[in-house]
Protein backbone atom coordinates (compact mmCIF):
# COMPACT_ATOMS: atom_id res chain seq x y z
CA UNK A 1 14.27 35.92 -35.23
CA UNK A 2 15.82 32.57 -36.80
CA UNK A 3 19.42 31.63 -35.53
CA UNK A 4 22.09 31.69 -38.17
CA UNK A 5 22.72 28.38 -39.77
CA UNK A 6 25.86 27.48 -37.74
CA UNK A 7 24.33 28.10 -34.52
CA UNK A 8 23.59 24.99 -32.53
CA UNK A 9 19.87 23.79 -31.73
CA UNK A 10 18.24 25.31 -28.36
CA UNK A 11 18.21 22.20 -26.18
CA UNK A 12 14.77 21.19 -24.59
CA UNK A 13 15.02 21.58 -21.14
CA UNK A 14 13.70 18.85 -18.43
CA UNK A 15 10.34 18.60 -18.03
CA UNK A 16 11.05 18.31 -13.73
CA UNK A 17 14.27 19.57 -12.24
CA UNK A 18 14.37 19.97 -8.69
CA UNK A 19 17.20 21.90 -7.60
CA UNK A 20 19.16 21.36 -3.91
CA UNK A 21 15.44 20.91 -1.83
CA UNK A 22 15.00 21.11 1.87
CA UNK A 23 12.16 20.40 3.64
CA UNK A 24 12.21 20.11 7.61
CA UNK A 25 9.30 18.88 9.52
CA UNK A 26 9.71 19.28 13.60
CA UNK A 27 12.69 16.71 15.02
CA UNK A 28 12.79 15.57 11.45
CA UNK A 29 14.68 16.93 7.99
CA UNK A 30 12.60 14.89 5.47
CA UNK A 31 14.92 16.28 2.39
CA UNK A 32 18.77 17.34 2.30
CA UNK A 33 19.17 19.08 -0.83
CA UNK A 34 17.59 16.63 -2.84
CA UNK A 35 17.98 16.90 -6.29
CA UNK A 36 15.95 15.37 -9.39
CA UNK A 37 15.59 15.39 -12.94
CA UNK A 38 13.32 13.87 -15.15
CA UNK A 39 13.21 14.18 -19.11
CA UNK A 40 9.42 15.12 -20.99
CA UNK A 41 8.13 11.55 -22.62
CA UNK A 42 9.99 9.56 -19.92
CA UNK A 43 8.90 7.21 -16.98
CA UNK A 44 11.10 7.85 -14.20
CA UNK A 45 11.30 5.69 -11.12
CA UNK A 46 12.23 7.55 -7.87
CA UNK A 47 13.64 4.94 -5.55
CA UNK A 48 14.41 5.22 -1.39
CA UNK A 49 13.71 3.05 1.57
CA UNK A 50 10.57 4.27 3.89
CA UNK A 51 11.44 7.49 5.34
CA UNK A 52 14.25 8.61 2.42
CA UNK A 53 12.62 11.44 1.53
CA UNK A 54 10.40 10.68 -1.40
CA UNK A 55 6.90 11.22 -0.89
CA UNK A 56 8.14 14.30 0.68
CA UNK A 57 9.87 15.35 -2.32
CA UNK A 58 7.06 14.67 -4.36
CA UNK A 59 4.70 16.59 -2.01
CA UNK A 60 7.07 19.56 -2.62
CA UNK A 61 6.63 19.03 -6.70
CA UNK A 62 2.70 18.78 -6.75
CA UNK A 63 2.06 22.10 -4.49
CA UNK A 64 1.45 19.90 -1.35
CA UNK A 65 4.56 21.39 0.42
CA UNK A 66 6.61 24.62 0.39
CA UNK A 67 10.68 24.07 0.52
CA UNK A 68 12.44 25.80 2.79
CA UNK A 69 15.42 25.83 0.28
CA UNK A 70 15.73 25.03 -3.47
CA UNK A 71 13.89 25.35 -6.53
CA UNK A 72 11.40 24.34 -8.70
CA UNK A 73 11.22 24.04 -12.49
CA UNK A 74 8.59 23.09 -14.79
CA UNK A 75 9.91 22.86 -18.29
CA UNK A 76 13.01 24.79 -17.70
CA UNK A 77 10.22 27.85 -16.16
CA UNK A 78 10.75 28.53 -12.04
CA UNK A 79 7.43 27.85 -10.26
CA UNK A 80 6.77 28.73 -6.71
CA UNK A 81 3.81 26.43 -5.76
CA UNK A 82 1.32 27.59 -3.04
CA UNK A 83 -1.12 24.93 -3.44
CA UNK A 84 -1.84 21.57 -5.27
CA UNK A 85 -4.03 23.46 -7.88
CA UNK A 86 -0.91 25.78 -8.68
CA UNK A 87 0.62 22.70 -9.35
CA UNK A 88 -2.27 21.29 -11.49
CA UNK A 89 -2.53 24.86 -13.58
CA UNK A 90 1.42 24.06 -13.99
CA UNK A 91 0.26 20.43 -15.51
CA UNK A 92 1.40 18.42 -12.16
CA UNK A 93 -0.88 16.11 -11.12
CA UNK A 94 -0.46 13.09 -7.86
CA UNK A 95 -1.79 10.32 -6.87
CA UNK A 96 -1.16 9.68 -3.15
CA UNK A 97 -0.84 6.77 -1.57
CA UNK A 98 -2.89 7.64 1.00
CA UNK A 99 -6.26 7.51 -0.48
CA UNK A 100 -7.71 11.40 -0.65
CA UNK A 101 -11.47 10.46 -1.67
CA UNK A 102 -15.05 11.97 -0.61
CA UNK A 103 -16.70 8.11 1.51
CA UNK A 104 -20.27 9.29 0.43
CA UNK A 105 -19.29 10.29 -3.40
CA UNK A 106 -19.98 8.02 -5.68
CA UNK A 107 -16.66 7.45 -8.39
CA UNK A 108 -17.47 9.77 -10.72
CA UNK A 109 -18.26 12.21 -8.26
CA UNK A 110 -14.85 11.79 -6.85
CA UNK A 111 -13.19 11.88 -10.34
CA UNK A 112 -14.37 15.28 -11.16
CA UNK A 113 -14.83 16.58 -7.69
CA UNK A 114 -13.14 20.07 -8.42
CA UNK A 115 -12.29 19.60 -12.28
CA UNK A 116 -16.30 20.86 -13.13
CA UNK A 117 -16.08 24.33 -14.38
CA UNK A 118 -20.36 24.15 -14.72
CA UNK A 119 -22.63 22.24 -14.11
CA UNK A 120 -23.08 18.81 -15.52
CA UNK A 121 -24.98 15.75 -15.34
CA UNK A 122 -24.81 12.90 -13.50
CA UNK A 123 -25.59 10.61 -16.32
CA UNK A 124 -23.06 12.28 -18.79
CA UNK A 125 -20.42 12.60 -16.43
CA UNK A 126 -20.56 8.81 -15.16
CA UNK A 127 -20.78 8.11 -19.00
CA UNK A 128 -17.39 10.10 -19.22
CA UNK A 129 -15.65 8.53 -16.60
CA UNK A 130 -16.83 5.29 -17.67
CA UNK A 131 -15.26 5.62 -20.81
CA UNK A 132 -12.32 6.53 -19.42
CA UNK A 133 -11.84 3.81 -17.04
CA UNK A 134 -12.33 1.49 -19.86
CA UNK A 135 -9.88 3.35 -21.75
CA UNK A 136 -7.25 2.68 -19.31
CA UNK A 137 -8.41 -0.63 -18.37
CA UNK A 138 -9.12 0.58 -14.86
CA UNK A 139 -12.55 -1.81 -14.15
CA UNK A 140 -15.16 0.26 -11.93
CA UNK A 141 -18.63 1.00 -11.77
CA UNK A 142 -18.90 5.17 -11.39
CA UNK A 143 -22.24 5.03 -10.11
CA UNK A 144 -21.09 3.25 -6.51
CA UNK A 145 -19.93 5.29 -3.87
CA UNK A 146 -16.27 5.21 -2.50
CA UNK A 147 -17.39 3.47 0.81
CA UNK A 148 -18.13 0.44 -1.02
CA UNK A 149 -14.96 0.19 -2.61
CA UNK A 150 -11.85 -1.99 -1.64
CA UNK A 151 -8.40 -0.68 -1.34
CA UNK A 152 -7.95 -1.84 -4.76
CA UNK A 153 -10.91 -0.28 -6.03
CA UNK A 154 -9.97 3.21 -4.76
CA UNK A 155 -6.13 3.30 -6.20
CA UNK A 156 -8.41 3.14 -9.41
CA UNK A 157 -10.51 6.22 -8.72
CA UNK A 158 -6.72 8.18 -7.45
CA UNK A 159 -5.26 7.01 -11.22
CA UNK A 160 -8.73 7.85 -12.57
CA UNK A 161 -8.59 11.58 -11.19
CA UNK A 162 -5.23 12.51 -12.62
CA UNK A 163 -6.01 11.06 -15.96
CA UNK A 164 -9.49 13.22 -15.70
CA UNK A 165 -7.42 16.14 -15.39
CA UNK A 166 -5.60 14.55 -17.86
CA UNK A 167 -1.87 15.88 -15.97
CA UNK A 168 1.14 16.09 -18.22
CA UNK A 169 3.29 15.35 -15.76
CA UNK A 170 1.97 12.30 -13.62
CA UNK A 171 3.12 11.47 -10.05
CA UNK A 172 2.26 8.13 -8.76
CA UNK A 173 3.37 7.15 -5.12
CA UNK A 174 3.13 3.38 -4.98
CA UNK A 175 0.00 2.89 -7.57
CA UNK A 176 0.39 -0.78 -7.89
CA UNK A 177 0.34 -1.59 -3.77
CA UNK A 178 -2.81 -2.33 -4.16
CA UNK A 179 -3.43 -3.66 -7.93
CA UNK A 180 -2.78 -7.44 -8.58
CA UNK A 181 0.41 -8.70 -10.55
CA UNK A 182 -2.06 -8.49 -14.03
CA UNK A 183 -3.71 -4.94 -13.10
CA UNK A 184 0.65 -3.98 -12.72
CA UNK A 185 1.34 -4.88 -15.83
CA UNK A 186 -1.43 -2.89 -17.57
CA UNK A 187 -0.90 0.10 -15.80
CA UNK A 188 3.22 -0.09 -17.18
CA UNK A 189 1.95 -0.56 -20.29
CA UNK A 190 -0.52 2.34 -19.41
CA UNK A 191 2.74 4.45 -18.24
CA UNK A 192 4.59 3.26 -21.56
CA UNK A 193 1.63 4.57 -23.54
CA UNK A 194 1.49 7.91 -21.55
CA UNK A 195 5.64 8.33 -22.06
CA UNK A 196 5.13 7.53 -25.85
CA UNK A 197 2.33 10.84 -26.23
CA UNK A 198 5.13 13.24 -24.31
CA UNK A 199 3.32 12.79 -20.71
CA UNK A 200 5.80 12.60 -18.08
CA UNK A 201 6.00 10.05 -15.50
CA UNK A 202 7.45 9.87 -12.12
CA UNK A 203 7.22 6.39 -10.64
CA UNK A 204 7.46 5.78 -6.83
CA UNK A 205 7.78 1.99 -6.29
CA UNK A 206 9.60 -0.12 -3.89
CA UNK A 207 8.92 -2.98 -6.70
CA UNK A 208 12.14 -3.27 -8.04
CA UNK A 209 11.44 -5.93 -10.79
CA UNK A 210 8.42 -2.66 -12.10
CA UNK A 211 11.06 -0.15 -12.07
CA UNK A 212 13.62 -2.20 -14.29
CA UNK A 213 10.66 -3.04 -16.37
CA UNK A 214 9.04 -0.63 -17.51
CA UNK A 215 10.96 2.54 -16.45
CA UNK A 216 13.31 4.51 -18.18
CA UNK A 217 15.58 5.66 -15.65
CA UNK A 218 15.54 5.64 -11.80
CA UNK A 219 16.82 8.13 -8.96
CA UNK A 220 17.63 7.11 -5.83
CA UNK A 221 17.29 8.88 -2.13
CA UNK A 222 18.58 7.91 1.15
CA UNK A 223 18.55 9.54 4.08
CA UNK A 224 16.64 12.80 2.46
CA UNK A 225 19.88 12.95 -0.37
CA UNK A 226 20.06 12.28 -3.89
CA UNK A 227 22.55 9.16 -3.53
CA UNK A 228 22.01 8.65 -7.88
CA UNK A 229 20.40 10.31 -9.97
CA UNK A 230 18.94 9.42 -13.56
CA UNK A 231 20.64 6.36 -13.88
CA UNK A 232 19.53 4.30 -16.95
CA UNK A 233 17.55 1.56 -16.02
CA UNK A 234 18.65 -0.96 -18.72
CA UNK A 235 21.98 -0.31 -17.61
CA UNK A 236 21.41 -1.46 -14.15
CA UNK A 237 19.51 -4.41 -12.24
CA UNK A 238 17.71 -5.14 -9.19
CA UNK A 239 20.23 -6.04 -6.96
CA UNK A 240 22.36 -2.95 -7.96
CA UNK A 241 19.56 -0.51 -6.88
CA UNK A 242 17.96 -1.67 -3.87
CA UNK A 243 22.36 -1.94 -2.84
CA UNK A 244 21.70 2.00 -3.14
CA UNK A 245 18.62 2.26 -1.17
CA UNK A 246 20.06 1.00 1.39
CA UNK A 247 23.34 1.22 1.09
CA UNK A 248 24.28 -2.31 1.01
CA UNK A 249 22.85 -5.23 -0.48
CA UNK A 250 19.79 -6.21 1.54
CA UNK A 251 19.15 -10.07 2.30
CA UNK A 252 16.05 -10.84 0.63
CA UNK A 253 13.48 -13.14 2.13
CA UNK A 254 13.66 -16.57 1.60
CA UNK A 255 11.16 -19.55 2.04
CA UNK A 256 11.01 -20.47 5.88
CA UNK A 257 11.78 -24.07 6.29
CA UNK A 258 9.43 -26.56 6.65
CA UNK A 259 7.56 -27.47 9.91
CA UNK A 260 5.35 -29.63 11.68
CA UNK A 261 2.36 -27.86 12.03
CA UNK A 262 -0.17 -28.80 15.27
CA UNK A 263 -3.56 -28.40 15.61
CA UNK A 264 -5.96 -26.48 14.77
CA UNK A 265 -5.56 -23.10 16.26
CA UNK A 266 -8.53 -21.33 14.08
CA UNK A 267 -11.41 -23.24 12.11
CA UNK A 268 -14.23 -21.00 9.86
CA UNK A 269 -17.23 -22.91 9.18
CA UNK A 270 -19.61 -22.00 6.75
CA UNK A 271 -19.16 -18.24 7.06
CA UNK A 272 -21.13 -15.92 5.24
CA UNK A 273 -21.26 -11.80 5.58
CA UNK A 274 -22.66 -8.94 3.55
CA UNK A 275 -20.72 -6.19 2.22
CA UNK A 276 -20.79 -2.56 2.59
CA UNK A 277 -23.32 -2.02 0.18
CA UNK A 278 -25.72 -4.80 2.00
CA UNK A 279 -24.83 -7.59 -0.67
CA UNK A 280 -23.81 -10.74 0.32
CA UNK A 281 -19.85 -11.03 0.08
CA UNK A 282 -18.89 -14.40 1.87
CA UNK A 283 -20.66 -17.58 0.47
CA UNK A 284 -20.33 -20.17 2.59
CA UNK A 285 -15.91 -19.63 3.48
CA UNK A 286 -14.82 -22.65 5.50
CA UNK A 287 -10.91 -22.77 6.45
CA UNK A 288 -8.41 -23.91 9.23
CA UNK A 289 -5.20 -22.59 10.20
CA UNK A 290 -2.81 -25.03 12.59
CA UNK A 291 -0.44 -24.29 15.11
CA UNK A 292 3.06 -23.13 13.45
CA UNK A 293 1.37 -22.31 10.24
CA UNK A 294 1.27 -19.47 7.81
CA UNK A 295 -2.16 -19.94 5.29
CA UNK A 296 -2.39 -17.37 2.95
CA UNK A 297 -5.51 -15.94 0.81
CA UNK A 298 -4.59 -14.96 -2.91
CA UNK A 299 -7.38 -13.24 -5.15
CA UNK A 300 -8.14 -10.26 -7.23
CA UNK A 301 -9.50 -7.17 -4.97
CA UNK A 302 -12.96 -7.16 -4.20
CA UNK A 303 -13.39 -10.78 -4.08
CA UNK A 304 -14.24 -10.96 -0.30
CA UNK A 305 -10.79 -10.96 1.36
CA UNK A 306 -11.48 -7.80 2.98
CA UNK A 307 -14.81 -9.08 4.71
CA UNK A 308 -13.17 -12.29 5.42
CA UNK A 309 -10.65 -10.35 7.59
CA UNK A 310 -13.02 -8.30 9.27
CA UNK A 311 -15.55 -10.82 9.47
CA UNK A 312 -13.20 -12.83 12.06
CA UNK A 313 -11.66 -9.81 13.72
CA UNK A 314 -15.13 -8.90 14.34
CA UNK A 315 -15.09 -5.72 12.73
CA UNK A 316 -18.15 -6.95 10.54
CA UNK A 317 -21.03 -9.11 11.65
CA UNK A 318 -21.63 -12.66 10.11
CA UNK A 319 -24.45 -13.94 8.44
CA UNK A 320 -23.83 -17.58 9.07
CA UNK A 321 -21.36 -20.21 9.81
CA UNK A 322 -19.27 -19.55 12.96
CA UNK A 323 -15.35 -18.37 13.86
CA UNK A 324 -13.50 -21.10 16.37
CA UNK A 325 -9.94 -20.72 17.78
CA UNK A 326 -8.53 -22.66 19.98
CA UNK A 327 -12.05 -24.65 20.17
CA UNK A 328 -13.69 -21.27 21.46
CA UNK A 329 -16.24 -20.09 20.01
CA UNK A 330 -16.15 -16.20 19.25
CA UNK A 331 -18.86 -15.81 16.59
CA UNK A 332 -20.77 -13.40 19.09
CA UNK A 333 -17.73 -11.90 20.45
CA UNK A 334 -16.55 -8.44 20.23
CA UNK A 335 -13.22 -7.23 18.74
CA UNK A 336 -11.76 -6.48 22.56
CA UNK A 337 -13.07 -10.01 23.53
CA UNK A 338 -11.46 -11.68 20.42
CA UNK A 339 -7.88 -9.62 21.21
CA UNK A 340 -7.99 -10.63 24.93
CA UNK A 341 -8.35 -14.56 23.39
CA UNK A 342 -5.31 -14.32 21.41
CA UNK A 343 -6.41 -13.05 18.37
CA UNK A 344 -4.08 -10.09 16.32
CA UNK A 345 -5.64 -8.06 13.46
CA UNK A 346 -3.60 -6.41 11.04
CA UNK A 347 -5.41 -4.47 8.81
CA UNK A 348 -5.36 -3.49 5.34
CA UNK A 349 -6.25 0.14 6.23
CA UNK A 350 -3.47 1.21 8.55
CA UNK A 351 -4.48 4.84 9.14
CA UNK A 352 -8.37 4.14 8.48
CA UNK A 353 -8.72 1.26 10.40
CA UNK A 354 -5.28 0.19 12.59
CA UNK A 355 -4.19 3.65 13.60
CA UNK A 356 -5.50 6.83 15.20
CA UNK A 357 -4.00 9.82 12.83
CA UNK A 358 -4.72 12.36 15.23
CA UNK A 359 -3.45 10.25 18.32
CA UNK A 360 0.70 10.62 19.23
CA UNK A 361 2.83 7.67 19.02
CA UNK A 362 2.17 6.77 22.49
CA UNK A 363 -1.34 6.84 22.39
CA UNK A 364 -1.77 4.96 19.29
CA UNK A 365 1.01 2.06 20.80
CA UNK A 366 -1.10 1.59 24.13
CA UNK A 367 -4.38 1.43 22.03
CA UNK A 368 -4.78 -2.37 22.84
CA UNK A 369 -3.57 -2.44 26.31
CA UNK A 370 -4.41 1.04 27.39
CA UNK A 371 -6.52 -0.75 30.72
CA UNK A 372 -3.38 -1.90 31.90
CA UNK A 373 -1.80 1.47 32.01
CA UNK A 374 -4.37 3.17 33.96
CA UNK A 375 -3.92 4.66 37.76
CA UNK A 376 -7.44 4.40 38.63
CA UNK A 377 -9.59 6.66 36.35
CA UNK A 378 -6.67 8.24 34.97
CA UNK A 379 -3.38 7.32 32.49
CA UNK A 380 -0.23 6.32 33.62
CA UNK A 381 1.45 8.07 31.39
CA UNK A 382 4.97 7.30 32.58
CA UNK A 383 4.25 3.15 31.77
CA UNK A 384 2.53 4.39 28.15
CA UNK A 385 5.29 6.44 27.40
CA UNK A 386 7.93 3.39 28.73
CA UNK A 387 5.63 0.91 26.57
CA UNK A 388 5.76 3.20 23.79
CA UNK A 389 9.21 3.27 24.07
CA UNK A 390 9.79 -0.49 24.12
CA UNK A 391 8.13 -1.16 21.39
CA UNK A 392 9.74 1.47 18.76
CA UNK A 393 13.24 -0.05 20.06
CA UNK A 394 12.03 -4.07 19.84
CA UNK A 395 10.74 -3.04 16.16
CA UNK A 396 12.73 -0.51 15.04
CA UNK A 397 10.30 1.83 14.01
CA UNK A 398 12.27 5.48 13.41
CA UNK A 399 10.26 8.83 14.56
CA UNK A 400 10.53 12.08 16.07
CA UNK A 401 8.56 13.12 19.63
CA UNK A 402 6.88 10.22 21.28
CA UNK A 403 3.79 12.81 21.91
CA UNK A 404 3.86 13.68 18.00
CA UNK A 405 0.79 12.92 16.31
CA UNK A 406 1.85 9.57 13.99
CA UNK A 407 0.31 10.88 10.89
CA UNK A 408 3.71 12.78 11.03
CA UNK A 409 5.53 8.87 10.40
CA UNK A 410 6.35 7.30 7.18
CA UNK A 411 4.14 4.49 5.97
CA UNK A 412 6.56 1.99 6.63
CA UNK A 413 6.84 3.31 10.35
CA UNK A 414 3.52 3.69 10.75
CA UNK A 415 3.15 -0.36 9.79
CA UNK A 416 5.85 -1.38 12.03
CA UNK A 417 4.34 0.00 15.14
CA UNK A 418 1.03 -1.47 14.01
CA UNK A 419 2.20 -4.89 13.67
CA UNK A 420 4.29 -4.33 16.58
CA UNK A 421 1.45 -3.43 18.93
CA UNK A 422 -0.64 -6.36 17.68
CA UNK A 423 2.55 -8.71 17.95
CA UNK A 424 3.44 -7.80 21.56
CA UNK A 425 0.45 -9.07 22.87
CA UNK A 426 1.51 -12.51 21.90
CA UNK A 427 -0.79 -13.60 20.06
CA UNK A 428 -1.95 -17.87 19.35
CA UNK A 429 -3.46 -16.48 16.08
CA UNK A 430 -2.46 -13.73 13.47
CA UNK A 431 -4.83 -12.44 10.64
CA UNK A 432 -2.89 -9.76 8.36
CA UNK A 433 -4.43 -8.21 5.43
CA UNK A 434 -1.69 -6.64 2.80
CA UNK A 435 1.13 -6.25 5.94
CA UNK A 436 3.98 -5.40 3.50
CA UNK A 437 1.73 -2.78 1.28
CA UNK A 438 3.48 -0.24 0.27
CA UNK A 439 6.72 -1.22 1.88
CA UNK A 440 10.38 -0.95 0.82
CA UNK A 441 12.97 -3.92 0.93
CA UNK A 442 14.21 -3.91 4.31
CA UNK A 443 10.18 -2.72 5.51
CA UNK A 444 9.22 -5.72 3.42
CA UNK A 445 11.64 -7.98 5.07
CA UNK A 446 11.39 -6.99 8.08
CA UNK A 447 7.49 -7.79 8.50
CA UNK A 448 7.75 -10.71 6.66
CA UNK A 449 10.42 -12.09 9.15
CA UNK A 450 8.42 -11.12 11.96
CA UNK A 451 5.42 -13.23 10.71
CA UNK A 452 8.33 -16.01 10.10
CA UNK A 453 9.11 -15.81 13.78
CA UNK A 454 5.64 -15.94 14.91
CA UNK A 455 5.32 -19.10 13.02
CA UNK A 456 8.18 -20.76 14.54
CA UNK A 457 6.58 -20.14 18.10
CA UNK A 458 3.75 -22.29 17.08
CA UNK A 459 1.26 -18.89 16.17
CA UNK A 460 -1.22 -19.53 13.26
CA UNK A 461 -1.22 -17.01 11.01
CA UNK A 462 -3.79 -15.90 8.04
CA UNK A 463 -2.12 -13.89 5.39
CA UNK A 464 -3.96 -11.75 3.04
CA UNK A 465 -2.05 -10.30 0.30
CA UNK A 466 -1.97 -9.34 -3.25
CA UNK A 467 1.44 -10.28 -4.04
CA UNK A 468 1.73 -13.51 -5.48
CA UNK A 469 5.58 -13.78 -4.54
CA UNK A 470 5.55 -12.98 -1.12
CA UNK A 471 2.61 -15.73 -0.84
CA UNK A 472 4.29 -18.20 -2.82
CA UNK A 473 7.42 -17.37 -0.54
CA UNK A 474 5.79 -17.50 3.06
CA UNK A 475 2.78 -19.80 2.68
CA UNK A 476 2.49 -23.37 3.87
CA UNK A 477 -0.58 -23.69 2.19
CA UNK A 478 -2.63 -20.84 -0.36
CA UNK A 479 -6.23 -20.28 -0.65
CA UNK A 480 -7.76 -18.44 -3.71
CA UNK A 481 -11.04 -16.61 -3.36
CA UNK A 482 -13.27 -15.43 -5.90
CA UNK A 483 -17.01 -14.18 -5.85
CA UNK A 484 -16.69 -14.67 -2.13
CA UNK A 485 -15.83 -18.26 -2.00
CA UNK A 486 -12.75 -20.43 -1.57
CA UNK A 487 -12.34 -21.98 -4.75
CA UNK A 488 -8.80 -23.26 -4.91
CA UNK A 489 -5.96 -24.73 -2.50
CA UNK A 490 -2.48 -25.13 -4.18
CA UNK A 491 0.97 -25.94 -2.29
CA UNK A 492 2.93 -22.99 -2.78
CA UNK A 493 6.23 -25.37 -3.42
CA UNK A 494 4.51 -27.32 -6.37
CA UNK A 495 2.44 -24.92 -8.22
CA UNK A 496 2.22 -22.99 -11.33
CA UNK A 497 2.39 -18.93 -11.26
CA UNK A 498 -0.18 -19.30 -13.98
CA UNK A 499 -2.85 -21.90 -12.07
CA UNK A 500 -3.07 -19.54 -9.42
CA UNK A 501 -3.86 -16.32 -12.04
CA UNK A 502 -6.56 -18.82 -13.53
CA UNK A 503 -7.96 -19.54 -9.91
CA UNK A 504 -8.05 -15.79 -9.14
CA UNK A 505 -10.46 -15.12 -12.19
CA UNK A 506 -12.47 -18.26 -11.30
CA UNK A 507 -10.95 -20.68 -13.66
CA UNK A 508 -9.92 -23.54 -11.44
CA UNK A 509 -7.49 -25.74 -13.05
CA UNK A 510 -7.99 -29.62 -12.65
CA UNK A 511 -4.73 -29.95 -10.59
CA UNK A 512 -5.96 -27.59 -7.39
CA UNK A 513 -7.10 -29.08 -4.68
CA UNK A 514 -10.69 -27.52 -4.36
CA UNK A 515 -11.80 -25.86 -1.24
C-alpha cells in the first residue's frame, strides 16, 4: 500500500552498520564496542594504528569472525555470519592483506577457485578473467601460476577475486601496500567508479594522503573503540586524522642529515639470477653500498627487486657475477654463513618468508641465534624466553603470551620483531625489502628511524621499497630497476618525482646518472 501524500519518504538505511562489537582473542580484546557505519555508493576509509582493531572488525563483517557482542546489519537486515560465504551470499566480499591464494594455481584458477557453479574451461575462463583484469587495469597474465608472482602481482589476483564475485560491498585491507604510486591512483579511480554504480567501499589504509583523496568519509579506531566515526573527509586533513589514530599528532619522518659515508661495505658485480619460473630475472645488476649509507631500489613490481634481495641473502642461487661485503666473498655462501658475516635480511614476505606462523613469539625471536641458547642438545628455554623478552621491550612490539603462536600479532608487530631480531645481531650490512608495508604512522616511523640509526653507526643498508616518498626521504642515493637491470641513479635531494616514474617504466631521462 502507497503512503498518504503527507507522509515523509522511508529513509534508505546504511548499507554496513556495525553495532557496539566485541571480539576477544586470548590475553587480547581486539574490539571494544566498536561501532561503524558506512552509506551504499560511498568509499569509506576505516583508519587505526596497527593493533586498533580494524582488520579484526572487518574479519567480523566478511564472516571471518563471530562477535561475542553486537550486531550486524546489511542494508538495514540483521545477519548472523557463520562463514565468509554467508558473508559473500549477503554481497560482502574481502580482500586480505595477507595473501589467501592456491601457490600451484595458476590466476585464473585462483580467481574463480570456488565461484564455478559447473564446469568450465580453462581457455574461456582465463579469457574471462583476462578481460576483467584489463577492465580494471589490473596487468596479469591468468595463465601463470601464483608462485611466480611478486607481492605486487598477487594483491592483483586478491582485487581480481572480489571483483569476480563481483561483491557489492567491497572490503580492502591495505590494497595499495603493495601497488606502486601509479597502480594507487588507478585503483581510487577504480573505487570512485565502483562508489558511482552503488558498490560500497570500505577502505583500510594507513596512507593518509589516499584516504583524503579519494574517500568519502573516514572512521577512526584506537585501542579496539570507535574514537570518530563517519567524519567527512573534505572536511578534515591529514594531520587532523592520523592526531586521532594516535591520539596526538605523530612526528613524521624527516630526511636524516647528511653524512660521510666510508667504504664500501657491500659491492654486486655483474649479478645475474633466474626467476621462479626458470627465466632469467637479473641482467647483469652491479651496485655498492658504503659504510653509513642508506641506497635504495625504486621500480614497478616484478622488475627483479625481489630476486635481487634474495639473490644476496642467499635465498636464491646466482647465475653470474658475485656478492662482496666487507671484501668477502659470499657468492657460494649459505644464508646462516652470510648472517654470521654481518649480513641482515628483511624480507618482503614477513609470514612467508621472515616468520614461522605456527612458531610462538619466542621461538620465532631466537630463530637466528637459537645455537646460542642451547644446553647441550636441548633449549634453554629460560635465555629464549629472557631474549624474547628483551627484544619486544628494546622494540616495542605489543602482544599477548610469549609462548602464543605470532600469527596471533598484528602486522605491524609481527614486522617489528622481525626487524628487531635481524637488527640485534648488529649487523655491518642491512638489505630490507618493503620494511614499512602495510604499516601505520608511528609503525612507519618507527622502522624507518631504526634504519636511520643503523646508518648513523656506520651500517650499509639496501632499501627496497615501493614508496617513492619514503625513498626520496631516507635515501642517500636511489637506484631504479627495470627488466632486471639498473637503469637509473638519481640523488634523492635533486630529482624530479616524475624522472623517477619515467625510469621505473624504462624511460630514462637524459639527466639520470645511468647505472
Amino acid at each position: 500500500m502507497n503512503p498518504p501524500p503527507d507522509a515523509a519518504p522511508t529513509a534508505t538505511p546504511p548499507a554496513v552498520e556495525l553495532s557496539g562489537i566485541w571480539k576477544r582473542f586470548p590475553g587480547v580484546v581486539a574490539n571494544a564496542g566498536a561501532n561503524l557505519t558506512v552509506r551504499t555508493g560511498t568509499v569509506h576509509a576505516v583508519l587505526g594504528e596497527n593493533g586498533a582493531g580494524k582488520s579484526t572488525l572487518m574479519n567480523v563483517l566478511s564472516g571471518v569472525y563471530r562477535p561475542d557482542e553486537g550486531e550486524v546489519r546489511i542494508d538495514g537486515v540483521v545477519h548472523h555470519f557463520r562463514s565468509p560465504s554467508d558473508a559473500l551470499a549477503a554481497g560482502v566480499g574481502m580482500v586480505h592483506q595477507e595473501f589467501r591464494l592456491v601457490p600451484s594455481f595458476t590466476v585464473a584458477e585462483n580467481v574463480v577457485l570456488g565461484a564455478a557453479e559447473r564446469i568450465v574451461r580453462r581457455q574461456a575462463v582465463e579469457s574471462a578473467v583476462g578481460e576483467l583484469a584489463e577492465r580494471f587495469g589490473l596487468a596479469t597474465e591468468p595463465d601463470r601460476p601464483v608462485w611466480q608472482l611478486s607481492m605486487g602481482e598477487r594483491q592483483r589476483v586478491e582485487i581480481l577475486k572480489a571483483l569476480w564475485r563481483d561483491a557489492r560491498i567491497l572490503i580492502l585491507d591495505e590494497p595499495t601496500a603493495v601497488l606502486t604510486p601509479g597502480e594507487a591512483d588507478e585503483l581510487g579511480r577504480i573505487l570512485r567508479h565502483m562508489a558511482d554504480d552503488d558498490r560500497t567501499v570500505v577502505f583500510i589504509s594507513h596512507k593518509l594522503h589516499e584516504v583524503t583523496g579519494f574517500c568519502d568519509e573516514a572512521t577512526v579506531l584506537r585501542g579496539g573503540e570507535t574514537v570518530a566515526a563517519s567524519l567527512p573527509v573534505s572536511e578534515t586533513d591529514s594531520s587532523a586524522l592520523a592526531g586521532l589514530m594516535v591520539g596526538s599528532s605523530p612526528v613524521i619522518s624527516e630526511r636524516p642529515p647528511p653524512v660521510v659515508a666510508g667504504g664500501p661495505k657491500l659491492e654486486v658485480v655483474g649479478l645475474g639470477c633466474l626467476d621462479d619460473r626458470g627465466l632469467q630475472a637479473l641482467h647483469g645488476v652491479d651496485l655498492t653500498v658504503r659504510a653509513g649509507e642508506i641506497v635504495g631500489i625504486a621500480g614497478v613490481a616484478g622488475n627483479g627487486q625481489r630476486e635481487l634481495a634474495q639473490a644476496i641473502a642467499g635465498l636464491r642461487p646466482t647465475t653470474a657475477g658475485t656478492v662482496h661485503m666487507d671484501g668477502m666473498d659470499l657468492t657460494a655462501a649459505t644464508p646462516r654463513q652470510r648472517f654470521g658475516a654481518g649480513l641482515a635480511y628483511i624480507p618482503e614476505d614477513r609470514m612467508g618468508v621472515g616468520l614461522a606462523p605456527r612458531l610462538s613469539v619466542t621461538d620465532n625471536a631466537i630463530l637466528r641465534t637459537y645455537p646460542i641458547h642451547r644446553r647441550g642438545p636441548f633449549l634453554d628455554y629460560e635465555a629464549a624466553v629472557a631474549h624474547c623478552q628483551d627484544l619486544v621491550e628494546r622494540f616495542a612490539v605489543r602482544t599477548g603470551p610469549l609462548d602464543q603462536p605470532i600469527a596471533g600479532l598484528s602486522g605491524g608487530n609481527l614486522q617489528r620483531l622481525l626487524v628487531g631480531r635481524e637488527l640485534s645481531g648488529r649487523p655491518r650490512v642491512v638489505v630490507a625489502a618493503q620494511p614499512t608495508r602495510g604499516l601505520d604512522v608511528q609503525g612507519v616511523k618507527a622502522i624507518q628511524d631504526l634504519l636511520v640509526a643503523e646508518r648513523g653507526a656506520g651500517v650499509a643498508i639496501l632499501l627496497i621499497s615501493e614508496d617513492l616518498d619514503e625513498l626520496l626521504t631516507l635515501t642517500d642515493r636511489l637506484l631504479v630497476m627495470h627488466g632486471g637491470r639498473v637503469v637509473a641513479e638519481f640523488d634523492p635531494e635533486l630529482t624530479v618525482r616524475h624522472e623517477i616514474g619515467e625510469a621505473m617504466v624504462g624511460h630514462v631521462p637524459t639527466s639520470s646518472a645511468s647505472a
